[in-house]
PDB file of N, CA and C in Angstrom:
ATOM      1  N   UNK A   1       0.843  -1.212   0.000  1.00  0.00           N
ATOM      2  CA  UNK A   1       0.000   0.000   0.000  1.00  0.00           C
ATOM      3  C   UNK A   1       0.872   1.254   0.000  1.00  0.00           C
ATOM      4  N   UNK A   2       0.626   1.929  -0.604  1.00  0.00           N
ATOM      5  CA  UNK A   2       0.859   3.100  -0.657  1.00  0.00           C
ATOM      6  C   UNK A   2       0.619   4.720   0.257  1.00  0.00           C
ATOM      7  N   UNK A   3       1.521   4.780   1.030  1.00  0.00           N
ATOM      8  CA  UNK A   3       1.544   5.887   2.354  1.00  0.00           C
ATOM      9  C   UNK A   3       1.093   7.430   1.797  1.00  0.00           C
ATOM     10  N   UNK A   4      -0.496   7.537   1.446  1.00  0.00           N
ATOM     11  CA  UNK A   4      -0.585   9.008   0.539  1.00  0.00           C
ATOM     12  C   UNK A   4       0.030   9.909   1.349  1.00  0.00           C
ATOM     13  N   UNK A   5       0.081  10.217   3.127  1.00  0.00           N
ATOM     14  CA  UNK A   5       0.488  11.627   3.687  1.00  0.00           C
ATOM     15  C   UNK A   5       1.466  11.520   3.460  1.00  0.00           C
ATOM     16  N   UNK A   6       2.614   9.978   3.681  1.00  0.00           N
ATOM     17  CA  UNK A   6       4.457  10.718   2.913  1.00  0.00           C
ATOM     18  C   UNK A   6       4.225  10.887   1.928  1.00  0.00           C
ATOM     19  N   UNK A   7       3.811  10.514   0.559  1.00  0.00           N
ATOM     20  CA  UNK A   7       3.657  10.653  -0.446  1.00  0.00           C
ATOM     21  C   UNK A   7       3.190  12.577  -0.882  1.00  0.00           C
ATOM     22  N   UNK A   8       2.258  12.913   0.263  1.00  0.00           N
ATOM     23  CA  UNK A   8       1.871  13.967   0.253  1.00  0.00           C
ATOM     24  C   UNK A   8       2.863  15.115   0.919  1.00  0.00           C
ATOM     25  N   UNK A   9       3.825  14.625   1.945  1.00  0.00           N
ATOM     26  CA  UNK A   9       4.378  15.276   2.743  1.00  0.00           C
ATOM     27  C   UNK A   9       6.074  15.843   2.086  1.00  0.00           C
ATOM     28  N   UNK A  10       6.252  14.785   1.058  1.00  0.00           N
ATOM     29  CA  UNK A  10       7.791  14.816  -0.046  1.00  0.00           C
ATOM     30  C   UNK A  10       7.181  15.455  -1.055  1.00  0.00           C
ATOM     31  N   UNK A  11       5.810  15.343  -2.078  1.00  0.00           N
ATOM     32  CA  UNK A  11       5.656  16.221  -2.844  1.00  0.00           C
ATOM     33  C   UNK A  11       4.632  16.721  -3.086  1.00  0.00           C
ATOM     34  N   UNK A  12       4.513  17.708  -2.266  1.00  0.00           N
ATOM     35  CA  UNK A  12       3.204  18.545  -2.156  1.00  0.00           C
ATOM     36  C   UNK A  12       2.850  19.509  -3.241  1.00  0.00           C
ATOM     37  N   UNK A  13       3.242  19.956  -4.063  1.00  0.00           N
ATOM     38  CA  UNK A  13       3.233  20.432  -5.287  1.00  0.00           C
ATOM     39  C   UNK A  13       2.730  19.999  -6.203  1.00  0.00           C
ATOM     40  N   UNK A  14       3.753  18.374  -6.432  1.00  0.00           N
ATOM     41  CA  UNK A  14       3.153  17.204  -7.227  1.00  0.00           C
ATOM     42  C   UNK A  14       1.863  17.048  -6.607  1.00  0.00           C
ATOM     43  N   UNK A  15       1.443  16.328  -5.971  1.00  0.00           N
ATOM     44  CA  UNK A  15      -0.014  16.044  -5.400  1.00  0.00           C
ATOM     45  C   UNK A  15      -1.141  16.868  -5.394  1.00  0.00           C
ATOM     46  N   UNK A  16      -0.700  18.104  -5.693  1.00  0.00           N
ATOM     47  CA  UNK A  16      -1.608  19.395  -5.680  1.00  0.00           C
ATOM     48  C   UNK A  16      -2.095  19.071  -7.309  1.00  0.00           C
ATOM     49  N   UNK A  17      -0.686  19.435  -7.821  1.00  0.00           N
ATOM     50  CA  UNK A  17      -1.201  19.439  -9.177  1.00  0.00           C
ATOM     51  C   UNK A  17      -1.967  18.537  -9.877  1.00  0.00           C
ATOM     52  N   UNK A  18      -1.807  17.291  -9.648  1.00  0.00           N
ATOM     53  CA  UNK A  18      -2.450  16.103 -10.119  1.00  0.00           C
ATOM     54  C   UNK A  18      -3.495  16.157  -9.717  1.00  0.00           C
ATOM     55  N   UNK A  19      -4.501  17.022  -8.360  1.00  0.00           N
ATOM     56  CA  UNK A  19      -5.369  16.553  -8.286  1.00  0.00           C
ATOM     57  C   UNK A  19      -6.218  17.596  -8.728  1.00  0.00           C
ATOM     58  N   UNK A  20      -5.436  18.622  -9.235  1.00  0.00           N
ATOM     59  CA  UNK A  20      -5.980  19.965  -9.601  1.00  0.00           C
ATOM     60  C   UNK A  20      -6.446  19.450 -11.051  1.00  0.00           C
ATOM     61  N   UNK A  21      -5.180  18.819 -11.403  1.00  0.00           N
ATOM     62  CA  UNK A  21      -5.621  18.286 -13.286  1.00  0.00           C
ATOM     63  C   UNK A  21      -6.984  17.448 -13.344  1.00  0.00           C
ATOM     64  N   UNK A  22      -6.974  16.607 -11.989  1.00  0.00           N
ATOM     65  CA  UNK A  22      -8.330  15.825 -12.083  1.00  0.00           C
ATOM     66  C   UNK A  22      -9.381  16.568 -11.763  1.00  0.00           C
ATOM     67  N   UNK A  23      -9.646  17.459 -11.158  1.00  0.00           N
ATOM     68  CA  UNK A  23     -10.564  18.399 -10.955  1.00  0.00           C
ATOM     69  C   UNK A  23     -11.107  18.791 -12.204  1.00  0.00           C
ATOM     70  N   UNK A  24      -9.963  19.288 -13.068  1.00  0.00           N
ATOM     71  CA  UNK A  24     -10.187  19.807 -14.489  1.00  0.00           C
ATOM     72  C   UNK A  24     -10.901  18.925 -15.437  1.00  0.00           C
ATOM     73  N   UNK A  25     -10.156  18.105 -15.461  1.00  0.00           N
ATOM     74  CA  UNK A  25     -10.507  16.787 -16.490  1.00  0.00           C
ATOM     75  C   UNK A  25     -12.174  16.613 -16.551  1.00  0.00           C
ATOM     76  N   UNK A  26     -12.310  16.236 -15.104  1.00  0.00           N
ATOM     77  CA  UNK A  26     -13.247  15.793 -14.894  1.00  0.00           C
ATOM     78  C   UNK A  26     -14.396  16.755 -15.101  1.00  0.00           C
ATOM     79  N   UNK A  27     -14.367  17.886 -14.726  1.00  0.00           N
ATOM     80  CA  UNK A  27     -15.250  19.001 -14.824  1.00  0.00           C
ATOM     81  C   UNK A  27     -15.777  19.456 -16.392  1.00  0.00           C
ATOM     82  N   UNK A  28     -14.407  19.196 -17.221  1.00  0.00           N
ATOM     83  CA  UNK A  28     -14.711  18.855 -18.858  1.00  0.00           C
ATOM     84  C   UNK A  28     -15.497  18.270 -19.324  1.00  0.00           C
ATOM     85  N   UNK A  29     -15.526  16.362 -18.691  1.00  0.00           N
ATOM     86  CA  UNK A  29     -16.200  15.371 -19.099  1.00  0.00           C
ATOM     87  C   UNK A  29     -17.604  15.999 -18.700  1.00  0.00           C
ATOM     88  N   UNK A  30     -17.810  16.284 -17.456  1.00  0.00           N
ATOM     89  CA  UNK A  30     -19.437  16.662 -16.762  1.00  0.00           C
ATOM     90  C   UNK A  30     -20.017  17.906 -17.528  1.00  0.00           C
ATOM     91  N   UNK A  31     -19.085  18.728 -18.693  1.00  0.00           N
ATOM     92  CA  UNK A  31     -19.786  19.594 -19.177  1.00  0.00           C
ATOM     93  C   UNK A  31     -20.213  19.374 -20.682  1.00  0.00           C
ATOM     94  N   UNK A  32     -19.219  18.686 -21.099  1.00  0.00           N
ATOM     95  CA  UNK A  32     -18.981  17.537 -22.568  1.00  0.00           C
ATOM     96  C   UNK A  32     -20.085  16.559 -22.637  1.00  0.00           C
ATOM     97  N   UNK A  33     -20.720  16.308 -21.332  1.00  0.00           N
ATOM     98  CA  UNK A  33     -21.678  15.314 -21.283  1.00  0.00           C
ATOM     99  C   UNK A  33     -23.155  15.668 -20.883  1.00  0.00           C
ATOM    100  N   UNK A  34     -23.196  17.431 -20.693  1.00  0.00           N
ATOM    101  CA  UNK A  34     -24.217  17.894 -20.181  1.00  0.00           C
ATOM    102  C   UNK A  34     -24.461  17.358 -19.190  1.00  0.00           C
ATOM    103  N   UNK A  35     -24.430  16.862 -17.967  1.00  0.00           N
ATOM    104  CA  UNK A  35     -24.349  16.731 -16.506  1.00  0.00           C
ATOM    105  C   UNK A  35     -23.653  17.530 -16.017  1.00  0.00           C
ATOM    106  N   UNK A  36     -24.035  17.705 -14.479  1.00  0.00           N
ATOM    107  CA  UNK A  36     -23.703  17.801 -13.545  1.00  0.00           C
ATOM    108  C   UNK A  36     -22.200  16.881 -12.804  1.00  0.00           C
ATOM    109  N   UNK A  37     -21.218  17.209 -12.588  1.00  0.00           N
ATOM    110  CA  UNK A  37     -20.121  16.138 -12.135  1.00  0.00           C
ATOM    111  C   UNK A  37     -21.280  14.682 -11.143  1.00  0.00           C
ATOM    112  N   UNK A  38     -21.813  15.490 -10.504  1.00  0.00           N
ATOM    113  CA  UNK A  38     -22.184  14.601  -9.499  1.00  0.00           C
ATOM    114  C   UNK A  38     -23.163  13.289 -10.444  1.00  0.00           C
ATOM    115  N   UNK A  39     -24.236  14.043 -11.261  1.00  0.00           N
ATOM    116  CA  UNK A  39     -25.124  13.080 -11.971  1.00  0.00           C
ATOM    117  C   UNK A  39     -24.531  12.287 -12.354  1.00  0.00           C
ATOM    118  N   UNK A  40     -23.088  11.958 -12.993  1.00  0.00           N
ATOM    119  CA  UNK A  40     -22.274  11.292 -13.575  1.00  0.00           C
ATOM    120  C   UNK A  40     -20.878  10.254 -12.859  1.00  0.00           C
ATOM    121  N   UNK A  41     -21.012  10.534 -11.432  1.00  0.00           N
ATOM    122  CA  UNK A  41     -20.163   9.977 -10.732  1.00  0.00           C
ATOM    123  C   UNK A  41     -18.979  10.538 -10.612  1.00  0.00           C
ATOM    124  N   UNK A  42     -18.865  11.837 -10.754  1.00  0.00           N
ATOM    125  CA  UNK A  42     -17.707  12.143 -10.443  1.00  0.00           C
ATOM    126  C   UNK A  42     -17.370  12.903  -8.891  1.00  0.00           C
ATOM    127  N   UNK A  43     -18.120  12.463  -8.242  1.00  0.00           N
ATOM    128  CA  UNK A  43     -18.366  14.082  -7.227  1.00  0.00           C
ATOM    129  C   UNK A  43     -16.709  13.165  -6.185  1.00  0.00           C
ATOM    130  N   UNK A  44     -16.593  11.853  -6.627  1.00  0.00           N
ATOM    131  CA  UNK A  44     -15.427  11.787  -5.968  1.00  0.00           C
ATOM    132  C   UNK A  44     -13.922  12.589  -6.046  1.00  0.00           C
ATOM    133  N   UNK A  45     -14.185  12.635  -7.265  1.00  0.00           N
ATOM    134  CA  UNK A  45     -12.677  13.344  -7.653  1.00  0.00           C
ATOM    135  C   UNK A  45     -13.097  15.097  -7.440  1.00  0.00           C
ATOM    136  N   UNK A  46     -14.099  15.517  -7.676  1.00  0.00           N
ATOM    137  CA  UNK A  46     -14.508  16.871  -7.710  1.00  0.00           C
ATOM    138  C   UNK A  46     -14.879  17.368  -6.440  1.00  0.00           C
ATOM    139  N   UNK A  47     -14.968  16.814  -5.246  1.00  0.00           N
ATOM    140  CA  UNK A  47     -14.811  17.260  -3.997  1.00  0.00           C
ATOM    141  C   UNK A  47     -16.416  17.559  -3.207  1.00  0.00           C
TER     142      UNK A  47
END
């Protein structure tokens, strides 16, 4: 398994960004698809 807070705690920048890109991504697909993030299952990655 994988330790996300060291993971988070060595590269906090990295981890930001990646989850910032998924924020994005995802917010694309939910508008590309006329939904709502949530109607579509994304409300995990979208907060």
């Amino acid at each position: 398994m994988i330790n996300v807070k060291n993971i988070g705690s060595k590269f906090p920048t990295e981890v930001t960004t990646i989850a910032q890109n998924i924020r994005a991504i995802t917010s694309k697909i939910a508008r590309g698809m006329g939904s709502d993030p949530e109607a579509i299952g994304l409300n995990l990655f979208t907060g």
